[in-house]
C-alpha atoms as a PDB file:
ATOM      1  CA  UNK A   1      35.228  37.618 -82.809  1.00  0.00           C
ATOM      2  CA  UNK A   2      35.249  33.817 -81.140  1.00  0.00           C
ATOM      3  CA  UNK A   3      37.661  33.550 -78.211  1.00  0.00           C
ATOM      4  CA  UNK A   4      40.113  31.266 -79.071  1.00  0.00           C
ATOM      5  CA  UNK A   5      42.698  29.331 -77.134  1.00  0.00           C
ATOM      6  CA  UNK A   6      46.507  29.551 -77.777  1.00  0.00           C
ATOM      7  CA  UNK A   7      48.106  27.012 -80.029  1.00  0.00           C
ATOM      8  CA  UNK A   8      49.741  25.852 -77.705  1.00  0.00           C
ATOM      9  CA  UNK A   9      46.829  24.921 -75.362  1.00  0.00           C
ATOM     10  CA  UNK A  10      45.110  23.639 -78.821  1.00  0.00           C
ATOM     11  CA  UNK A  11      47.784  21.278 -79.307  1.00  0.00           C
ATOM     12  CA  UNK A  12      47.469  19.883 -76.429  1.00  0.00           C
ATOM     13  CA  UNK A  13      43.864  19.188 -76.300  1.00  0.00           C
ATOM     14  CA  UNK A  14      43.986  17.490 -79.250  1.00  0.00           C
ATOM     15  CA  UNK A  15      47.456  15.286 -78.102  1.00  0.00           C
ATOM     16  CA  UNK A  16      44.929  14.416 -74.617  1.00  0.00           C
ATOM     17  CA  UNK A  17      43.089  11.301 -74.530  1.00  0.00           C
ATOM     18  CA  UNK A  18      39.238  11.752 -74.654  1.00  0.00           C
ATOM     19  CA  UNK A  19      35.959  12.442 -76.922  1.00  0.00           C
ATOM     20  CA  UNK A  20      35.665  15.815 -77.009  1.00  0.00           C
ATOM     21  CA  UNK A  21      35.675  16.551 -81.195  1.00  0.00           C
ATOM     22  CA  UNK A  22      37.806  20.338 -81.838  1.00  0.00           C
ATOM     23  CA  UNK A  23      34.858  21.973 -82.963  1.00  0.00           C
ATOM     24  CA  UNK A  24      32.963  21.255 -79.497  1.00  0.00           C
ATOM     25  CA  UNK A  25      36.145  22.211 -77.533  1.00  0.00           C
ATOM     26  CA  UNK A  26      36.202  25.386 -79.092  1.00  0.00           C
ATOM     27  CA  UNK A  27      32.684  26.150 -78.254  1.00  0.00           C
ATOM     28  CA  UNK A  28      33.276  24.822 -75.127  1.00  0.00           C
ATOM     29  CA  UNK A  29      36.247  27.273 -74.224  1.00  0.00           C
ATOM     30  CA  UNK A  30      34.547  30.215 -75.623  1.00  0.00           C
ATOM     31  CA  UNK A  31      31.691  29.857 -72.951  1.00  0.00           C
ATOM     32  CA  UNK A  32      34.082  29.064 -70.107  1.00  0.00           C
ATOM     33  CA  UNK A  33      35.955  32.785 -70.753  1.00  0.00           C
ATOM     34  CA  UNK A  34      32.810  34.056 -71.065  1.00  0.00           C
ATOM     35  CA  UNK A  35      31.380  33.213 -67.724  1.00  0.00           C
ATOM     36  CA  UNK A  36      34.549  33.303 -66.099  1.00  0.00           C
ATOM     37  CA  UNK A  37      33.907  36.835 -66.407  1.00  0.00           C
ATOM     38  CA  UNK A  38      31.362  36.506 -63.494  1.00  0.00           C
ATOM     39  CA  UNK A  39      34.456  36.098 -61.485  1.00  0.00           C
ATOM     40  CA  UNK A  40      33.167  32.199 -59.636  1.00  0.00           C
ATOM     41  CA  UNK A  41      34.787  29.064 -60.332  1.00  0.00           C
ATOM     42  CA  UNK A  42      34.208  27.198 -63.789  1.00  0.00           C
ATOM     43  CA  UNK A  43      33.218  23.703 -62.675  1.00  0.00           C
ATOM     44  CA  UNK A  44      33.159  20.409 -64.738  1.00  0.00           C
ATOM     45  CA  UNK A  45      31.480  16.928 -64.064  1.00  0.00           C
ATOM     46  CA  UNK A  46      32.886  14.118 -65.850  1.00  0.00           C
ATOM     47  CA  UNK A  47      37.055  14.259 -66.093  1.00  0.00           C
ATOM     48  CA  UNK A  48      37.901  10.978 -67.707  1.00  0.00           C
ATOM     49  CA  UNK A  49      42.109  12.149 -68.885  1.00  0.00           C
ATOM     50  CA  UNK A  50      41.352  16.034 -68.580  1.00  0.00           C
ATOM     51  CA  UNK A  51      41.103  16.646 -72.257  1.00  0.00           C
ATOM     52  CA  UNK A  52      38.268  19.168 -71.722  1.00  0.00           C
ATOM     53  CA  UNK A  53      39.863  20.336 -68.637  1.00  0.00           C
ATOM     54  CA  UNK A  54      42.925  21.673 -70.993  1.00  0.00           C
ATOM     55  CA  UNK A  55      40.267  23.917 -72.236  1.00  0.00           C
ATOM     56  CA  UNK A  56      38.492  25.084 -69.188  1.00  0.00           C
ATOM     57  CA  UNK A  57      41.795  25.519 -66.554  1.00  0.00           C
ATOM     58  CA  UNK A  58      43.609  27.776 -69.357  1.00  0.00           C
ATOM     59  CA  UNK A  59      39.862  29.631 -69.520  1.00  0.00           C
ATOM     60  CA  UNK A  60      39.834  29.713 -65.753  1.00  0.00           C
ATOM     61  CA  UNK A  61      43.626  31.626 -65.873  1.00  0.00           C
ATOM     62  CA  UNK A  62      42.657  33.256 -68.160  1.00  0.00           C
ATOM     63  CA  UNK A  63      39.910  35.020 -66.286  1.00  0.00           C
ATOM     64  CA  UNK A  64      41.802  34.770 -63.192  1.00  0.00           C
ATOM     65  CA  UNK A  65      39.180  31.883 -61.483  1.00  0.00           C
ATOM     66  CA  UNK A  66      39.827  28.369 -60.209  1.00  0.00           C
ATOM     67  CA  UNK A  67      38.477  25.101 -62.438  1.00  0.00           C
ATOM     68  CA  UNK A  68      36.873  22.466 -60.595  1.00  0.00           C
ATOM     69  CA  UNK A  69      36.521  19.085 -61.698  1.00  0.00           C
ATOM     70  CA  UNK A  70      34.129  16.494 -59.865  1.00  0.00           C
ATOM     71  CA  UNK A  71      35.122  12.772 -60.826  1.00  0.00           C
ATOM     72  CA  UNK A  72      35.190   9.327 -59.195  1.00  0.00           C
ATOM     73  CA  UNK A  73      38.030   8.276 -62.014  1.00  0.00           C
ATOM     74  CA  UNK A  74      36.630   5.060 -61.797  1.00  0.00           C
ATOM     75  CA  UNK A  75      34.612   5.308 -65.523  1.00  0.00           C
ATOM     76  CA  UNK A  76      31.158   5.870 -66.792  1.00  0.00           C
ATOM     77  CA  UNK A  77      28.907   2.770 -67.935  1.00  0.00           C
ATOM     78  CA  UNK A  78      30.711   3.295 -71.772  1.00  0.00           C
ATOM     79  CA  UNK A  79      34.106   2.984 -70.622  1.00  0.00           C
ATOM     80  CA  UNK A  80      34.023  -0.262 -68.624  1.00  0.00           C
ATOM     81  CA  UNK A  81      35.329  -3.285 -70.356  1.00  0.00           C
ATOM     82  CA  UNK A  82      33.432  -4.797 -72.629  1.00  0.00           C
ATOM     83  CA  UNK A  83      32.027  -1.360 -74.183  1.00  0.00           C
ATOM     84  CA  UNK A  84      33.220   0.325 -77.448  1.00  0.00           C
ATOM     85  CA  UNK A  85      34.943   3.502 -75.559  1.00  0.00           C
ATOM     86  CA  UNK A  86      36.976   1.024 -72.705  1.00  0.00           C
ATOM     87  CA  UNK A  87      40.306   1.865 -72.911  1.00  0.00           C
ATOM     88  CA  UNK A  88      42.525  -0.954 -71.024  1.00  0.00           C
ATOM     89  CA  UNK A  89      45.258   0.909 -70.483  1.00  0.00           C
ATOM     90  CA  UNK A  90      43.281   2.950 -67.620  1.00  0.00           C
ATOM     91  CA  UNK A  91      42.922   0.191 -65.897  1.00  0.00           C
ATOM     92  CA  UNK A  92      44.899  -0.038 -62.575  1.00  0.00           C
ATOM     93  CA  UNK A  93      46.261  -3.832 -62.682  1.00  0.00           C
ATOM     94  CA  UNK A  94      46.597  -4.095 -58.783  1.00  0.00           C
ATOM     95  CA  UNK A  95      42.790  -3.567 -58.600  1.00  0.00           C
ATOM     96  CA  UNK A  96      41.602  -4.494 -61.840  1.00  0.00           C
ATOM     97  CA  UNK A  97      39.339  -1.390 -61.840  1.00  0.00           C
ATOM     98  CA  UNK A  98      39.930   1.945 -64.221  1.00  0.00           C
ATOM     99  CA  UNK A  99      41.636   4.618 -62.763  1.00  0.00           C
ATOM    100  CA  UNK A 100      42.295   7.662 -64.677  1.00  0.00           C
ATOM    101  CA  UNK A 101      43.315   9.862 -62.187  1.00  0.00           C
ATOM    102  CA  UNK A 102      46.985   9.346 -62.702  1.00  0.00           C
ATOM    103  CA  UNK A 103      46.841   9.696 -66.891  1.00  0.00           C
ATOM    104  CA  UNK A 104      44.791  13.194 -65.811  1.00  0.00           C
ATOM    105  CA  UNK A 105      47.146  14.281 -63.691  1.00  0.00           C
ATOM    106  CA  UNK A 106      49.480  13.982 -66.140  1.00  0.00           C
ATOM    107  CA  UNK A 107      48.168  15.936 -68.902  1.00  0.00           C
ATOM    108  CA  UNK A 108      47.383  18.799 -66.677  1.00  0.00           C
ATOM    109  CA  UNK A 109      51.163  18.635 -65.687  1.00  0.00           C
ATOM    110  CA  UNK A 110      51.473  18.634 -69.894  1.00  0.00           C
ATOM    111  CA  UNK A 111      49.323  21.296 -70.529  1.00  0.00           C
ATOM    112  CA  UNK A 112      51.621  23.483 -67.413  1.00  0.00           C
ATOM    113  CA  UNK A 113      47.844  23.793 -65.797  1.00  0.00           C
ATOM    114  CA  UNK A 114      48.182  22.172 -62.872  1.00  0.00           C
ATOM    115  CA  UNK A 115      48.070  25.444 -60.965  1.00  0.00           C
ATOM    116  CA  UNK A 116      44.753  26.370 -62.520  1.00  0.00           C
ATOM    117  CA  UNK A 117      42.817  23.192 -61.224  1.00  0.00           C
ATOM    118  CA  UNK A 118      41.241  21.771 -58.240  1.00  0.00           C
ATOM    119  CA  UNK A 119      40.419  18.006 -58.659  1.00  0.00           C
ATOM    120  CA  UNK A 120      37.761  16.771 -56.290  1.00  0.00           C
ATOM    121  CA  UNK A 121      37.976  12.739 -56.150  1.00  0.00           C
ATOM    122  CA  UNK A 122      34.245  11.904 -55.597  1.00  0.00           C
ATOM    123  CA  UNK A 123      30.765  10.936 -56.888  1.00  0.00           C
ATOM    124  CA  UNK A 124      29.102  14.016 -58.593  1.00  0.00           C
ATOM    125  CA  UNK A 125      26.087  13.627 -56.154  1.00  0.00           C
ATOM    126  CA  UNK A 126      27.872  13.190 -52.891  1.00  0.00           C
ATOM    127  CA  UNK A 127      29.926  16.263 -53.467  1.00  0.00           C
ATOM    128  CA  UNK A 128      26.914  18.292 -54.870  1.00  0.00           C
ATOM    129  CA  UNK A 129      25.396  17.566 -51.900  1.00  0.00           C
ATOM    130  CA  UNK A 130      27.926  19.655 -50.000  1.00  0.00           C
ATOM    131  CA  UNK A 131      28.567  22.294 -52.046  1.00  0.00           C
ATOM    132  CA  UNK A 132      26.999  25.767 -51.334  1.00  0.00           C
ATOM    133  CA  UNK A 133      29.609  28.420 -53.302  1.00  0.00           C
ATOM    134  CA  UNK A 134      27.945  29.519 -56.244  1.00  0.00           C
ATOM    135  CA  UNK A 135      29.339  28.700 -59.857  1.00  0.00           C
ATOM    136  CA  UNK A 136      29.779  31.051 -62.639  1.00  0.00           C
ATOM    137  CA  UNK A 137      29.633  27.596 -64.812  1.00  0.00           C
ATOM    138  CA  UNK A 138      28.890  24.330 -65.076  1.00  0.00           C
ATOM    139  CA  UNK A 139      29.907  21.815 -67.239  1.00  0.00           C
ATOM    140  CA  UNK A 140      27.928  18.202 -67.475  1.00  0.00           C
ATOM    141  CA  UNK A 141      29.765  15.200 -68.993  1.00  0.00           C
ATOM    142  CA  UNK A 142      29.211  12.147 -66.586  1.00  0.00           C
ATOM    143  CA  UNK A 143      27.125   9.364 -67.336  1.00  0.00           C
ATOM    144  CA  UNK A 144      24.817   9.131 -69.967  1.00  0.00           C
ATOM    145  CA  UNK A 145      21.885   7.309 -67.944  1.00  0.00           C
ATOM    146  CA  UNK A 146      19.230   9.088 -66.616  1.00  0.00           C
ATOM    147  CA  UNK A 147      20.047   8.284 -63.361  1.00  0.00           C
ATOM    148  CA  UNK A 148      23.858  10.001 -63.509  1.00  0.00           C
ATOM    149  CA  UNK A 149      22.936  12.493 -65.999  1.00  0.00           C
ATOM    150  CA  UNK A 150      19.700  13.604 -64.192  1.00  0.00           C
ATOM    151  CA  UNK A 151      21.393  13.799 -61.201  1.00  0.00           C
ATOM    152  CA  UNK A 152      23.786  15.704 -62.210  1.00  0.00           C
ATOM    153  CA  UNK A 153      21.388  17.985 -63.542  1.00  0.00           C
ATOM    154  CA  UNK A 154      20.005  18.034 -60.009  1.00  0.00           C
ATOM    155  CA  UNK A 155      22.838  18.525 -58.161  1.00  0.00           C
ATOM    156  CA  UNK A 156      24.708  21.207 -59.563  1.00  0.00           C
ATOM    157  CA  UNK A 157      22.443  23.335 -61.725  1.00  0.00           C
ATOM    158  CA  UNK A 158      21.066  25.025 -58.904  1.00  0.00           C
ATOM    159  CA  UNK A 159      24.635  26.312 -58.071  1.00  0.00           C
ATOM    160  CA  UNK A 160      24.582  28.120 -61.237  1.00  0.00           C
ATOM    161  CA  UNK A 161      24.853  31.977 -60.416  1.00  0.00           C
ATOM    162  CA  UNK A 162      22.393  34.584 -61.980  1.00  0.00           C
ATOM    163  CA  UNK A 163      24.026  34.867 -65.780  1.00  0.00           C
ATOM    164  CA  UNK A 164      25.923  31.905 -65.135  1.00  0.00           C
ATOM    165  CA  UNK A 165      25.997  29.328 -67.935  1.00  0.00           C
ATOM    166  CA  UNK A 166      25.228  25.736 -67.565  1.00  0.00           C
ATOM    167  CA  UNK A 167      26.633  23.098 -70.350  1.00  0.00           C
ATOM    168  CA  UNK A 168      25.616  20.405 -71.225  1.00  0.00           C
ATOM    169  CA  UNK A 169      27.579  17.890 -73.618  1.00  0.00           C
ATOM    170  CA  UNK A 170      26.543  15.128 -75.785  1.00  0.00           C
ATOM    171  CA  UNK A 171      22.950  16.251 -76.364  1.00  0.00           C
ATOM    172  CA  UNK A 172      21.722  13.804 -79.507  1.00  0.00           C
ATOM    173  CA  UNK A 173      17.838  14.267 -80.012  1.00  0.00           C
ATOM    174  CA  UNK A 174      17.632  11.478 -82.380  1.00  0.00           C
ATOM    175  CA  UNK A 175      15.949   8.206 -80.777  1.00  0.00           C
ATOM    176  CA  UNK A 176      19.035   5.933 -82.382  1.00  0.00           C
ATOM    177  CA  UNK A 177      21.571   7.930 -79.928  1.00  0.00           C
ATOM    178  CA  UNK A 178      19.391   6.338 -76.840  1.00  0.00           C
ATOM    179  CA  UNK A 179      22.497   5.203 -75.440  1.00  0.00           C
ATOM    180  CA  UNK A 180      25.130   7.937 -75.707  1.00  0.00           C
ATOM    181  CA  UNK A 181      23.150  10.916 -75.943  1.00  0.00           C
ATOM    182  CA  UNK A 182      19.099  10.454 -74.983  1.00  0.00           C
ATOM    183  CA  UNK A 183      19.693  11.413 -71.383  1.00  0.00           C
ATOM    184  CA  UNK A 184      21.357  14.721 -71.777  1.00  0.00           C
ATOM    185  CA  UNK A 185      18.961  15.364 -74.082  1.00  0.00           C
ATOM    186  CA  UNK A 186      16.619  15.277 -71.749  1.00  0.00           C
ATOM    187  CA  UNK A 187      17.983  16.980 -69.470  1.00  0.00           C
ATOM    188  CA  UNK A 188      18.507  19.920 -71.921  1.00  0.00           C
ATOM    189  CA  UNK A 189      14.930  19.682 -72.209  1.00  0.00           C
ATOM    190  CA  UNK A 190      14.371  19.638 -68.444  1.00  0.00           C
ATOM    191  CA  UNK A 191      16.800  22.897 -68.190  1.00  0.00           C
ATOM    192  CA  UNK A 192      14.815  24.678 -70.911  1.00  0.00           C
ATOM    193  CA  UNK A 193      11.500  23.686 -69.452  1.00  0.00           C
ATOM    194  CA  UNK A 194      12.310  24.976 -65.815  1.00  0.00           C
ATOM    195  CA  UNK A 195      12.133  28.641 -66.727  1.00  0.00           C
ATOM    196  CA  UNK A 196      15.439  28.910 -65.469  1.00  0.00           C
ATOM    197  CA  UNK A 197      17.882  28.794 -68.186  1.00  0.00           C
ATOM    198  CA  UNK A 198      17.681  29.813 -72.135  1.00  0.00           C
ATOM    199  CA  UNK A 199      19.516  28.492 -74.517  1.00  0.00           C
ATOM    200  CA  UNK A 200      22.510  30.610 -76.046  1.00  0.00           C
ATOM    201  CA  UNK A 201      23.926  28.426 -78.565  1.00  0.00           C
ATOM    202  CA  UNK A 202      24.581  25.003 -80.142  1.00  0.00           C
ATOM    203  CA  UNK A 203      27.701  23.412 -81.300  1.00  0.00           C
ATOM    204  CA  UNK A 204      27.102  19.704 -82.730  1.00  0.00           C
ATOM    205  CA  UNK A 205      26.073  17.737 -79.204  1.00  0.00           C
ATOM    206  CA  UNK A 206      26.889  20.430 -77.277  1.00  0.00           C
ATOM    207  CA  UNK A 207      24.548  22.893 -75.569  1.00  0.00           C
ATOM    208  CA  UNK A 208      25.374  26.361 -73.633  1.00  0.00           C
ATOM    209  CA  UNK A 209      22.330  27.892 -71.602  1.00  0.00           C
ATOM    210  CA  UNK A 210      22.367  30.684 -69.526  1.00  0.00           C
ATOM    211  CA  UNK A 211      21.036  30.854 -65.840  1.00  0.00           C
ATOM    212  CA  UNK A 212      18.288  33.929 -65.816  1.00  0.00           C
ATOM    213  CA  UNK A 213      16.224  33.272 -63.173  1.00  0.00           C
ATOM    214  CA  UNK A 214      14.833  30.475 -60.247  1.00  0.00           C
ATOM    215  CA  UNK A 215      12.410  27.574 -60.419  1.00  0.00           C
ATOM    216  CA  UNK A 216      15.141  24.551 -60.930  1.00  0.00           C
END
């Protein structure tokens, strides 16, 4: 049967601000108990308010590892004003810039999660480019440009352990979805194409491979 989250934690997914629809979330937290299994930290690129973090810090105590999330909290290219997901009440009025650090913090303190997470404050590349513990996980939901998807991609898929999953959100094949979805798509394909990973399963936009060999 599907691994499923209390209500409680359910609740208070949905009650978070985000994107992340129910059905994706659920998919989502299945994996993360999965390969928390492996017994390495669940990581996630891409914060925004923590409303997938809910899902992957109570899947991280659950399988008694540490979730991880890598964010500048200063917004992806969609959320900045002007665009249809910019949300002015993130915005910091002493610097005029989004900052949603403080709203995440908050609904980890919500959710009673706080314990279960490790927020690193950064750009996904310039921490990648430190890192060197493996990951039984990896979750990618920055930008949706080539450049900040693909380097993503870059930097943190080859932390992925042996049987470690790698997942990759808001995967939209279609050529109309260039925008929000084109560049994860391609770097699903990229994933798929490196001999490294094979796909496990599909849920909407969102895509779950599994790390089973080298060559990323």
């Amino acid at each position: 049967m599907p691994t499923a989250p209390e209500p409680e934690i359910l609740a208070a997914f949905e009650a978070a601000k985000g994107f992340m629809p129910v059905r994706e979330g659920l998919a989502l937290y299945e994996a993360a108990v999965g390969a928390g299994r492996l017994g390495l930290p669940l990581l996630e690129v891409g914060t925004y308010c923590g409303r997938s973090t809910i899902l992957l810090a109570d899947a991280a105590r659950r399988s008694g590892v540490t979730a991880i999330t890598v964010d500048h909290h200063r917004g992806s290219e969609e959320q900045q004003p002007g665009w249809d997901y910019h949300d002015p009440s993130t915005v910091d009025p002493e610097v005029g810039l989004m900052d949603t650090l403080p709203t995440f913090r908050r609904t980890l303190r919500k959710a009673g999660l706080e314990d279960h997470v490790v927020a690193v404050v950064g750009r996904s590349p310039q921490v990648a480019a430190f890192w060197r513990s493996p990951l039984g996980f990896v979750f990618v939901d920055g930008g949706h440009t080539d450049e900040h998807a693909g380097a993503d991609y870059e930097g943190w898929a080859p932390h992925v352990a042996e049987g470690g999953l790698l997942v990759i959100h808001d995967v939209f094949p279609e050529p109309e979805d260039e925008f929000t979805g084109q560049a994860p798509y391609r770097v699903y394909l990229r994933a798929l194409d490196s001999g490294a990973f094979e796909e496990v399963s599909a849920t909407d936009s969102l895509r779950v491979l599994r790390r089973t060999g080298a060559g990323i």
